[in-house]
Protein backbone atom coordinates (compact mmCIF):
# COMPACT_ATOMS: atom_id res chain seq x y z
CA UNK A 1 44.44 -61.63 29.20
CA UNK A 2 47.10 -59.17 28.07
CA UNK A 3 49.81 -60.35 29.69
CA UNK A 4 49.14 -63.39 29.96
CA UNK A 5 48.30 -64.38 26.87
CA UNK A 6 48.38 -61.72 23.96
CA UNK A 7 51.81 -60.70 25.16
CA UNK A 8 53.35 -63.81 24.91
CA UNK A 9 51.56 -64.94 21.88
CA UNK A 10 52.93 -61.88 19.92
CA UNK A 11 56.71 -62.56 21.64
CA UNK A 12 55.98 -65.83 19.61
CA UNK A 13 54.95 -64.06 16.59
CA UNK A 14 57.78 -61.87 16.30
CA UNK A 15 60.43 -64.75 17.03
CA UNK A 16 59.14 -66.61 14.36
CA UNK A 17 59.53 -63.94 12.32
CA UNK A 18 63.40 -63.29 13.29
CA UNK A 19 66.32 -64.85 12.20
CA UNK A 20 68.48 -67.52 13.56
CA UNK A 21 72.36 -67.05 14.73
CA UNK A 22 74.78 -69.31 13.88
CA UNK A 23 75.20 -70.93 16.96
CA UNK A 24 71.61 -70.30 18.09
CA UNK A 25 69.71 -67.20 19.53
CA UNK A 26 67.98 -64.15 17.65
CA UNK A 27 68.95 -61.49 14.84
CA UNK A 28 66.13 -59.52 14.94
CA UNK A 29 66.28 -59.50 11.19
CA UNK A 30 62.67 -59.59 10.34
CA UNK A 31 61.92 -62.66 7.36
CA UNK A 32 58.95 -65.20 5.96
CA UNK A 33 61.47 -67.99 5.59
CA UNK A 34 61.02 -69.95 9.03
CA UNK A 35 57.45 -70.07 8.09
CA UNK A 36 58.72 -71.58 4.03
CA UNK A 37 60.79 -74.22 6.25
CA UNK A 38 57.63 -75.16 8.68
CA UNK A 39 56.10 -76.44 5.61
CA UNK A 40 58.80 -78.96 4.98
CA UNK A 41 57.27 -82.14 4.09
CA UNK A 42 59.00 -84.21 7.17
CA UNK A 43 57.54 -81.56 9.04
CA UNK A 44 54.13 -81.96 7.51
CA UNK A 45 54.03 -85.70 7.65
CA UNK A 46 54.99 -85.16 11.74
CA UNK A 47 51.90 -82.82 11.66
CA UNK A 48 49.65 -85.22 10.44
CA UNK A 49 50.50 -87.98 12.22
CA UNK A 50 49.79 -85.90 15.95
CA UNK A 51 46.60 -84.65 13.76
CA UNK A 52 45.31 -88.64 13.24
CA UNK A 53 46.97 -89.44 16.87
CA UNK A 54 45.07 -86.54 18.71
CA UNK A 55 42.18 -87.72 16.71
CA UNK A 56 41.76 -91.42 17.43
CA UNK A 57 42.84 -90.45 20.91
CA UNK A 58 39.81 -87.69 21.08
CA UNK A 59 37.49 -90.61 19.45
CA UNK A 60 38.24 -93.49 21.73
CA UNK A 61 37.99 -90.94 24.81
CA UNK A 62 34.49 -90.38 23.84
CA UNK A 63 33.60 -93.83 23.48
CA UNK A 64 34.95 -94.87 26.92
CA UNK A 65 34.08 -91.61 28.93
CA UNK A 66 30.43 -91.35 27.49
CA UNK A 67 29.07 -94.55 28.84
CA UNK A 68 30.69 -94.06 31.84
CA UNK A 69 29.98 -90.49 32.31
CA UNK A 70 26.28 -91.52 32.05
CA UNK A 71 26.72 -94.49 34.13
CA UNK A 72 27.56 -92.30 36.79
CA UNK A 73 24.73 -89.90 36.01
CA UNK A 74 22.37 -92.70 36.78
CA UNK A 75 23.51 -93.44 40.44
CA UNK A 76 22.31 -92.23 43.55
CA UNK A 77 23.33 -88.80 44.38
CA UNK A 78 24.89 -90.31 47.55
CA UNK A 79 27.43 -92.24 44.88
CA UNK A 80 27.76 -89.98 42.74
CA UNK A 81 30.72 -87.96 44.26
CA UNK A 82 32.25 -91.48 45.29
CA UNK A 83 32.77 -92.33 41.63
CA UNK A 84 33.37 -89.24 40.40
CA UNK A 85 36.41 -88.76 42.65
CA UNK A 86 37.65 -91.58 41.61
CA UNK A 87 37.53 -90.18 37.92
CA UNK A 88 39.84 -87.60 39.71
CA UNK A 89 42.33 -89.58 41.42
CA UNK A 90 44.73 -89.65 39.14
CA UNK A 91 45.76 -86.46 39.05
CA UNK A 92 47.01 -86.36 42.52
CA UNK A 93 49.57 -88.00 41.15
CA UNK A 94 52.60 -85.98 39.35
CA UNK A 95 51.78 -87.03 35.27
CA UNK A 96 55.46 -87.65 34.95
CA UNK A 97 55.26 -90.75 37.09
CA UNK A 98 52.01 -91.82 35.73
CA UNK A 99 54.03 -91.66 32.63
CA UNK A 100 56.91 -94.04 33.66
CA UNK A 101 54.85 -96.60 35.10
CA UNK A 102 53.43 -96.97 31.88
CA UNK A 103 56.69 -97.51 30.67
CA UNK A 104 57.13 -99.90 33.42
CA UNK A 105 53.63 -101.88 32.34
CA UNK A 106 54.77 -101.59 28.52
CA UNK A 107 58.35 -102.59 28.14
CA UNK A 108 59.10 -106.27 26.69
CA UNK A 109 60.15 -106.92 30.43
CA UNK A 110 57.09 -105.12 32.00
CA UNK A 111 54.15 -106.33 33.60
CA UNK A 112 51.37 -106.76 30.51
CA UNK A 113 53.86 -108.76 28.61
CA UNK A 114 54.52 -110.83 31.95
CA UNK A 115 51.05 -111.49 32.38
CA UNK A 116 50.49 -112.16 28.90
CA UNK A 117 52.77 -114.37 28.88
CA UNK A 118 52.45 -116.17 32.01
CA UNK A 119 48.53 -116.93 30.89
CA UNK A 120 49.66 -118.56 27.38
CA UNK A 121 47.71 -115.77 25.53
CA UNK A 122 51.12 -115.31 23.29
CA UNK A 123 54.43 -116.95 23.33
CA UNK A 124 56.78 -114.05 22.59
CA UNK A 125 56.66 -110.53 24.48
CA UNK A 126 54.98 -108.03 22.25
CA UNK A 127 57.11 -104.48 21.16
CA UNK A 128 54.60 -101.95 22.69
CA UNK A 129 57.22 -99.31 24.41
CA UNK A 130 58.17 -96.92 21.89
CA UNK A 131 55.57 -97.55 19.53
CA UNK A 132 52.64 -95.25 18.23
CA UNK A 133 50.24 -97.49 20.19
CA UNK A 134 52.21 -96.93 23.78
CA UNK A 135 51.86 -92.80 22.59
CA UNK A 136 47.74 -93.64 22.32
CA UNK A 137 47.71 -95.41 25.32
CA UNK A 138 48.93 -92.79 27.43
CA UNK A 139 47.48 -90.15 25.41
CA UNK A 140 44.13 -92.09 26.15
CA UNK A 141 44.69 -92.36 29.90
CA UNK A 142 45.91 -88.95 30.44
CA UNK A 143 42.84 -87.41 29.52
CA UNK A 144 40.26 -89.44 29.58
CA UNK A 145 39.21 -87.51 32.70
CA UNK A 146 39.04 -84.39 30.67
CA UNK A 147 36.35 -86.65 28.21
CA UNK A 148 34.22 -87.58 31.59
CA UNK A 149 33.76 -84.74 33.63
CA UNK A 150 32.32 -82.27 30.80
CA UNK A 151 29.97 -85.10 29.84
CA UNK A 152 28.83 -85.45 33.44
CA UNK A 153 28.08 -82.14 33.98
CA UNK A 154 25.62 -82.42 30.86
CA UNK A 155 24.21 -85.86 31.72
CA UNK A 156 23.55 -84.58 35.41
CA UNK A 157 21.57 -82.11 34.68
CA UNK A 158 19.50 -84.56 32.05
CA UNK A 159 15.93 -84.73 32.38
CA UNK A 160 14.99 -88.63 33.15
CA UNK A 161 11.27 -87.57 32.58
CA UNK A 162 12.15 -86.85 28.81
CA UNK A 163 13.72 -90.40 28.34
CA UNK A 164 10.71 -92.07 30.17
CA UNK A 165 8.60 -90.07 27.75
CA UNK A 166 10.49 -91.69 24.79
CA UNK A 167 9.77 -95.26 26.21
CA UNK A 168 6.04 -94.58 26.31
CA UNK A 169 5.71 -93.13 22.88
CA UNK A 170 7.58 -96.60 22.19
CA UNK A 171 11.28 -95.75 21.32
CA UNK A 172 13.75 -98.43 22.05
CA UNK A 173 17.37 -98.05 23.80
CA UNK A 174 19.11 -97.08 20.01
CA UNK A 175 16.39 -94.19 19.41
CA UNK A 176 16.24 -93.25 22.76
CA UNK A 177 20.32 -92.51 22.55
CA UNK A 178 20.35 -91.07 19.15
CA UNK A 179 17.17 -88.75 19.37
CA UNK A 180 16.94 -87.86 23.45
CA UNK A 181 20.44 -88.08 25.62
CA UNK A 182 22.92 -87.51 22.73
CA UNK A 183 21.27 -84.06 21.37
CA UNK A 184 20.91 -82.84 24.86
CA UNK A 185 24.42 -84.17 25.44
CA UNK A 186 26.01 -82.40 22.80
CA UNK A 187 27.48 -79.39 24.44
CA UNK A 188 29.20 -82.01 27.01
CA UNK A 189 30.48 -83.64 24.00
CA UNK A 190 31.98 -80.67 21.97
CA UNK A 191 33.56 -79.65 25.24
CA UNK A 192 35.08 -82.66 25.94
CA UNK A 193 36.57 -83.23 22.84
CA UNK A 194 37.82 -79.77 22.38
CA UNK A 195 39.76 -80.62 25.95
CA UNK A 196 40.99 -83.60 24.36
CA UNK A 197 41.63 -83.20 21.04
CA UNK A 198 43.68 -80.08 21.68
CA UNK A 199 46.25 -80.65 24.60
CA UNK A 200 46.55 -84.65 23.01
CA UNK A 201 47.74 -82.69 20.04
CA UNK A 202 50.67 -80.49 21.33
CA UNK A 203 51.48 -83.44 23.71
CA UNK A 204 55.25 -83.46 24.48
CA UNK A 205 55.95 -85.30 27.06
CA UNK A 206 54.01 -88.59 26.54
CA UNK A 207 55.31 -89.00 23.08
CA UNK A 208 58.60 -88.38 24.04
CA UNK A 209 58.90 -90.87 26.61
CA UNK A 210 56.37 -93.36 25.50
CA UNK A 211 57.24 -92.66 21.23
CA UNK A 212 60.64 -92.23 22.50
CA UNK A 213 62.89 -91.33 18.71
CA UNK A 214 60.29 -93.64 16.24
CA UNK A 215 57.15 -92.02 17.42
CA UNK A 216 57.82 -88.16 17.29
CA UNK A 217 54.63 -85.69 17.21
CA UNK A 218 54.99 -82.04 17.08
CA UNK A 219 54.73 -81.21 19.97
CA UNK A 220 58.04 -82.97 20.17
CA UNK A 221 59.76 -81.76 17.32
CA UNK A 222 58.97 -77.93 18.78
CA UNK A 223 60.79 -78.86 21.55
CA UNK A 224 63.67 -80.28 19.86
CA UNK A 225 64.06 -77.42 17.53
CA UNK A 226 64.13 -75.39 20.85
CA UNK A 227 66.64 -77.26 22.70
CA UNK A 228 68.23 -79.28 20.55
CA UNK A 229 68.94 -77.20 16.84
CA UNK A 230 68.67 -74.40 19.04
CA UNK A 231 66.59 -72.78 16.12
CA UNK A 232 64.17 -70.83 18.28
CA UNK A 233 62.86 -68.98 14.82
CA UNK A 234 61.72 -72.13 13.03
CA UNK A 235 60.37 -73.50 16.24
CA UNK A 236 58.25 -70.50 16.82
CA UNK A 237 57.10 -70.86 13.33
CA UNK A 238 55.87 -73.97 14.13
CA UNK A 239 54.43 -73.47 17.66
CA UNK A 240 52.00 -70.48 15.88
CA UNK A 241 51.05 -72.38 12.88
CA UNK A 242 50.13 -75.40 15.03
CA UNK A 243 47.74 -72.46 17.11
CA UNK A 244 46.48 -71.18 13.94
CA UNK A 245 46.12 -74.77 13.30
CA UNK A 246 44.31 -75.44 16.52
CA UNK A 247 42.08 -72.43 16.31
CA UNK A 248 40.77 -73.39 13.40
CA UNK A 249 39.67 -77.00 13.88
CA UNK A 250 37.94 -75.90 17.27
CA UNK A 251 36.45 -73.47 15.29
CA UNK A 252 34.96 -75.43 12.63
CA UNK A 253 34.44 -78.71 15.28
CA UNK A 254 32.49 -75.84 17.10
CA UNK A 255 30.14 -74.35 14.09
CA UNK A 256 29.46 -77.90 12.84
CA UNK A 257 28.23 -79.25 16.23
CA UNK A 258 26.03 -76.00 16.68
CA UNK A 259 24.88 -76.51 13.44
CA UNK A 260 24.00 -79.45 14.01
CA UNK A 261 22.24 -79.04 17.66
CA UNK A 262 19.92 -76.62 15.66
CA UNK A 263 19.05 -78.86 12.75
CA UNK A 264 18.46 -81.52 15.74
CA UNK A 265 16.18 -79.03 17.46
CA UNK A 266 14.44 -77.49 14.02
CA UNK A 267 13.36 -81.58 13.32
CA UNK A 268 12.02 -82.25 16.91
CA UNK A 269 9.74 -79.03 16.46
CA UNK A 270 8.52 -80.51 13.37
């Protein structure tokens, strides 16, 4: 843990806390104003916007990978593997060329727009590459996975005498979910999202080639001000704020979910 991740998290630290050369590199002139400039509001907005796209992308995950995750829970043990490895095969495939067949499938040339077309549903191809949308699309895709195993790990393990016990004391399908399988599935659920929400927002690569120049995140704009400005001091700052950042939504996401697992708990005793 030392070297591998305190050592280069305080290498971070202290370059964001240097000062830029002219023509890029380090003074090791120790000053606050990289993080003054991180607060930019163009930087800002960028932050928001991967905060809201890491969000929806975190939200619509859970919606997709908790039915299926519990779908899969319900099979035969037999089947269960069988389904679950197909969960897994895309990532025997290199993410960068997931990525540009998505590109492929969303250009105004590609093959929704042909198929679209082709079945009269519109009469113009639609702008989808380089758009926030094509960014939450393969946000969505890429780790979805990471939404569906977690949750059926939980769901798995689940108890199907408790949910018969719900049916006889007369609870339909919408109490059964809200009082039974989600509050047992909660810990599935806060670990799923926390492997969503946080890798969707420091994405680089997806927005770049998906969001191309209109759809920039921050993960994105780090690595520009790396490679591109050649500021490594201001892109520091912003690579440790958006950890501080990080750290603390997990953290609250964390306390309000075991909160809430207890008041969940404290009721049902009652």
């Amino acid at each position: 843990m030392a070297l591998f991740f305190a050592l280069p998290l305080l290498l971070v630290l202290a370059i964001s806390l240097a000062t830029r050369r002219t023509y890029g590199g380090v003074d090791w002139i120790f000053t606050l104003v990289n993080y003054r400039d991180a607060l930019d509001p163009l930087y800002l907005r960028i932050l928001m916007k991967s905060v809201l796209l890491a969000g929806v992308t975190t939200a619509i995950c859970l919606v997709i990978g908790f039915p299926l995750a519990y779908w899969i829970a319900r099979q035969p043990i037999s089947r269960q593997a069988i389904w679950m490895l197909l969960v897994m095969i895309p990532f025997w495939t290199n993410f960068l060329v997931r990525t540009y067949a998505w590109m492929f499938m969303l250009r105004t040339e590609g093959l929704l727009n042909t198929w679209l077309l082709g079945l009269g549903i519109i009469s113009h191809p639609l702008e989808l590459l380089y758009t926030d949308v094509a960014v939450l699309i393969g946000l969505v895709y890429g780790y979805l996975p990471f939404m569906v195993l977690p949750l059926y790990a939980v769901l798995a393990r689940l108890d199907r005498s408790l949910i018969e016990a719900a049916r006889d004391l007369y609870a339909g399908p919408g109490a059964v979910l809200r009082r039974v399988i989600l509050p047992l599935a909660r810990p599935g659920i806060v670990a799923g999202c926390v492997l969503v929400f946080v890798p969707s927002l420091g994405a680089y690569l997806t927005p770049d080639l998906l969001g191309g120049a209109r759809s920039m995140m921050i993960g994105t704009l780090i690595q520009h001000e790396f490679l591109v400005i050649r500021d490594w001091p201001l892109g520091a700052a912003l690579s440790f704020g958006l950890m501080l950042l990080v750290v603390l939504c997990v953290t609250a996401y964390v306390r309000w979910a075991g909160n809430l697992t207890g008041e969940r708990i404290a009721e049902a005793g009652r």
